[in-house]
N, C-alpha and C. Protein backbone atom coordinates (compact mmCIF):
# COMPACT_ATOMS: atom_id res chain seq x y z
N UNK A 1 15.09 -10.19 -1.77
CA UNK A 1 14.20 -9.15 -1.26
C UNK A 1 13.67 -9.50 0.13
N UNK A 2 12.99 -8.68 0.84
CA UNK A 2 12.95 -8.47 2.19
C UNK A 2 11.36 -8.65 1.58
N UNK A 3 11.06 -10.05 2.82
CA UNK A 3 9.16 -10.47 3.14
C UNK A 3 8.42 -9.74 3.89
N UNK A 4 8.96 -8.49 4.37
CA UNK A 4 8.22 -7.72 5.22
C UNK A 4 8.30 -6.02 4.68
N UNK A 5 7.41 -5.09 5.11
CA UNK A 5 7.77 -3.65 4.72
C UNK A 5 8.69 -3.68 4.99
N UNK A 6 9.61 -2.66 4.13
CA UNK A 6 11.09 -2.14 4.65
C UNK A 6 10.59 -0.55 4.71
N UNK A 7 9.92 0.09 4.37
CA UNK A 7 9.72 1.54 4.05
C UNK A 7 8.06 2.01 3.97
N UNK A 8 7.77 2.68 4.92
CA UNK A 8 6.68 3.09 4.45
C UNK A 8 6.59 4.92 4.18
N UNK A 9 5.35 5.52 3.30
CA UNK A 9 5.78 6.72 2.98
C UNK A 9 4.64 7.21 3.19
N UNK A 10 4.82 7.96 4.17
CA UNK A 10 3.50 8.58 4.74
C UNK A 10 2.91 9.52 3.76
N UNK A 11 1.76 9.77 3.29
CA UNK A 11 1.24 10.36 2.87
C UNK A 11 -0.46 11.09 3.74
N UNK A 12 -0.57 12.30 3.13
CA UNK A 12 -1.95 13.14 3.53
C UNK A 12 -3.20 12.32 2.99
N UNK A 13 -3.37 12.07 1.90
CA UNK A 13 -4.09 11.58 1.17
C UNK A 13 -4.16 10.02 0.32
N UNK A 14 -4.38 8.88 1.12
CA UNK A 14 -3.83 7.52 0.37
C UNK A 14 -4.62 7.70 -0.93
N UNK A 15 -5.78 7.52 -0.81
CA UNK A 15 -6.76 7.45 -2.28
C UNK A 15 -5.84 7.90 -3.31
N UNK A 16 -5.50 9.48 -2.89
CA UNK A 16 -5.08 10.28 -4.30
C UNK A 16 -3.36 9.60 -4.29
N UNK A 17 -3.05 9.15 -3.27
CA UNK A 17 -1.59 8.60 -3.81
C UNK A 17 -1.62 7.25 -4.50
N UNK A 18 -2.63 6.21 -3.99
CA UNK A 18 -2.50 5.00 -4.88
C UNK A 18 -2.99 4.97 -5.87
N UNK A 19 -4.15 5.93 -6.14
CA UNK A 19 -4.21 6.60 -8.23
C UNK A 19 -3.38 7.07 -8.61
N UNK A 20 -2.65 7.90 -7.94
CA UNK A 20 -1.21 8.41 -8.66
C UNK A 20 -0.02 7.08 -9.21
N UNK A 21 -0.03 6.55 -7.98
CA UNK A 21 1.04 5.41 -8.22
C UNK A 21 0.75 4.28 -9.27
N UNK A 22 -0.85 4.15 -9.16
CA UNK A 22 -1.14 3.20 -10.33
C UNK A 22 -1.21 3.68 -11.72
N UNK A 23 -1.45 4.95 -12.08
CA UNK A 23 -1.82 5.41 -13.41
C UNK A 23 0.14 5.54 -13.86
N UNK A 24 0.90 5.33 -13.25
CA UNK A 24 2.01 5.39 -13.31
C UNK A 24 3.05 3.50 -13.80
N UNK A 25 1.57 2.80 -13.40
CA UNK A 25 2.44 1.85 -13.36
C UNK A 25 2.62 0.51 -12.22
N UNK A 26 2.23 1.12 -11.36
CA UNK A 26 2.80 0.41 -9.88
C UNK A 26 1.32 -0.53 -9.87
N UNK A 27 1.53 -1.83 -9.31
CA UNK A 27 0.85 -2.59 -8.72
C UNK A 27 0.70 -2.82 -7.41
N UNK A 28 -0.13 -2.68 -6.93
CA UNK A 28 -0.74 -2.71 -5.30
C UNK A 28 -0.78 -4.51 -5.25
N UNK A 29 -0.61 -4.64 -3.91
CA UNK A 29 -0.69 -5.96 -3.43
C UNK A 29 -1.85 -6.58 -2.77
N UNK A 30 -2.30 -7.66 -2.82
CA UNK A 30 -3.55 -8.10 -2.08
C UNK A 30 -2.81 -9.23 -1.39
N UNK A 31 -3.52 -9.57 -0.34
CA UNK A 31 -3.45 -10.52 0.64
C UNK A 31 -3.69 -11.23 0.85
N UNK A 32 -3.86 -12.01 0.78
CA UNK A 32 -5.05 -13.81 0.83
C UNK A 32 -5.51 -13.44 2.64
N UNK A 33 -6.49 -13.64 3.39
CA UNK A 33 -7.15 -13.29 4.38
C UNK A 33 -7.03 -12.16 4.80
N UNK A 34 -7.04 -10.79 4.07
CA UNK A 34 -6.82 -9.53 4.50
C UNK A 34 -8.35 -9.31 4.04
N UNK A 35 -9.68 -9.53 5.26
CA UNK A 35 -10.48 -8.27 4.66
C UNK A 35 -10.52 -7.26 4.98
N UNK A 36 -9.69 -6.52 5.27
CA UNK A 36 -9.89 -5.14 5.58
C UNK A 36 -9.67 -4.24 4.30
N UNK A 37 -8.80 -4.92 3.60
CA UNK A 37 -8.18 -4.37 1.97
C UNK A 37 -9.58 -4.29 1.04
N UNK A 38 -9.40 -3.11 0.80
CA UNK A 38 -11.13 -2.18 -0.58
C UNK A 38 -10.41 -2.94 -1.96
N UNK A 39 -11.15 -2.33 -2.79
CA UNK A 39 -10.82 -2.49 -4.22
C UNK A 39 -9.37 -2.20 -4.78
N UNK A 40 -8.44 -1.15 -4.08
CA UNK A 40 -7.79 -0.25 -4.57
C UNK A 40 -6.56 -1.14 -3.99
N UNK A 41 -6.74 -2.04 -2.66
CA UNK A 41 -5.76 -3.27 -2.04
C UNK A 41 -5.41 -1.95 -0.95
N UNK A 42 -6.05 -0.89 -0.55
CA UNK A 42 -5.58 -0.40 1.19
C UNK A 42 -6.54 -0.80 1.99
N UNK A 43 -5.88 -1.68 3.04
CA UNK A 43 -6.19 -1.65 3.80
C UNK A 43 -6.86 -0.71 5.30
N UNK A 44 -8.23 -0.74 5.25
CA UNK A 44 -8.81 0.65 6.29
C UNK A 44 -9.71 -0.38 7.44
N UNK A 45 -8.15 -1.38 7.88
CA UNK A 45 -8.78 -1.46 9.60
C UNK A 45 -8.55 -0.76 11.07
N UNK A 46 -8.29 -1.64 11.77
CA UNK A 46 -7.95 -0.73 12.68
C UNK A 46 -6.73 0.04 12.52
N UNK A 47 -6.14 0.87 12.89
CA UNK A 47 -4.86 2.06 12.82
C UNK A 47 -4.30 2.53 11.38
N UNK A 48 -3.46 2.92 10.72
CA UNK A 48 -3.38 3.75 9.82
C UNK A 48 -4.16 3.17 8.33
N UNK A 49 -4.70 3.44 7.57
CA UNK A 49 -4.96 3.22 5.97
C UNK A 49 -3.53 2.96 5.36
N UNK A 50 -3.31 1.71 4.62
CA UNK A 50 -2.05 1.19 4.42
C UNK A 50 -2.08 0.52 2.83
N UNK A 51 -0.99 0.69 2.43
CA UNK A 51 -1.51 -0.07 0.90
C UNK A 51 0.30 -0.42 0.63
N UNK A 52 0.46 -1.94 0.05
CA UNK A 52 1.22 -2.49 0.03
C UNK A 52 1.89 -2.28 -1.66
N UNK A 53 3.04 -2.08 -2.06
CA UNK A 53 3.87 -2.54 -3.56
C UNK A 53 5.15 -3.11 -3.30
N UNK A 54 5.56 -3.09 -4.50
CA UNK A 54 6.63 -3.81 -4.55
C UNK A 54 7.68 -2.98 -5.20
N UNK A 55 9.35 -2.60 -4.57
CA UNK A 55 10.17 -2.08 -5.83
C UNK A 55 10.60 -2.89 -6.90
N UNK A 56 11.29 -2.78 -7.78
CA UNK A 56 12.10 -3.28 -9.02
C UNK A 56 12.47 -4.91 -8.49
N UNK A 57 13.37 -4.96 -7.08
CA UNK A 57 13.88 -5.86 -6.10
C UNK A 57 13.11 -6.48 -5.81
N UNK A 58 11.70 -6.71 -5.59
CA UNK A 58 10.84 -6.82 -4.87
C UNK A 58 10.74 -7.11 -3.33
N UNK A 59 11.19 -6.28 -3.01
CA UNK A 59 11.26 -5.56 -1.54
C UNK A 59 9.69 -5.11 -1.51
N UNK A 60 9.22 -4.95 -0.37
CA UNK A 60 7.73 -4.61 0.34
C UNK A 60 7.80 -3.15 0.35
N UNK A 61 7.13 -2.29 0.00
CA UNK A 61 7.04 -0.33 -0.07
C UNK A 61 5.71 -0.38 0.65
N UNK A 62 5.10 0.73 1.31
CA UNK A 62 4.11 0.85 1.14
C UNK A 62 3.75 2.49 1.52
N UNK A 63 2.36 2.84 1.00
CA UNK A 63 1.80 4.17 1.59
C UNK A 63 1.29 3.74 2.49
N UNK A 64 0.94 5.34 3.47
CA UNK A 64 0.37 5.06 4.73
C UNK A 64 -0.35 6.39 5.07
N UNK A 65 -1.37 6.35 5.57
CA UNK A 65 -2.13 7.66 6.18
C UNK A 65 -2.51 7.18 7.49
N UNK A 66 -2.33 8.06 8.38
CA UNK A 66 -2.39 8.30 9.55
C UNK A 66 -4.43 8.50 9.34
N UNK A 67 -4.93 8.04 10.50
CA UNK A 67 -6.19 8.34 10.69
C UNK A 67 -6.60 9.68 11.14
């Protein structure tokens, strides 16, 4: 698997996509020195709201909202 994003999927709304993705199953990633990452593991520092998973492969996915 690939140590870096390979894909990110823009979405309108992160909140309502990483409840979607978790009540589904999916685990969000945390960071060891990331404080910018809330409860939910997105990150809301500077430039887009970002939240990290993993596929099957564990390859890097992530959502993303534009500010």
């Amino acid at each position: 698997p690939a140590t870096y994003t390979i894909l990110n999927f823009p979405v309108d709304d992160i909140d309502k996509a990483v409840d979607e993705l978790v009540a589904r199953g999916v685990r969000f990633e945390r960071y060891q020195g990331m404080d910018t990452q809330d409860e939910k593991g997105i990150s809301r520092g500077e430039g887009p709201y970002i939240a990290w998973f993993k596929d099957p492969a564990g390859n890097i996915l992530a959502v993303l909202q534009e500010k």
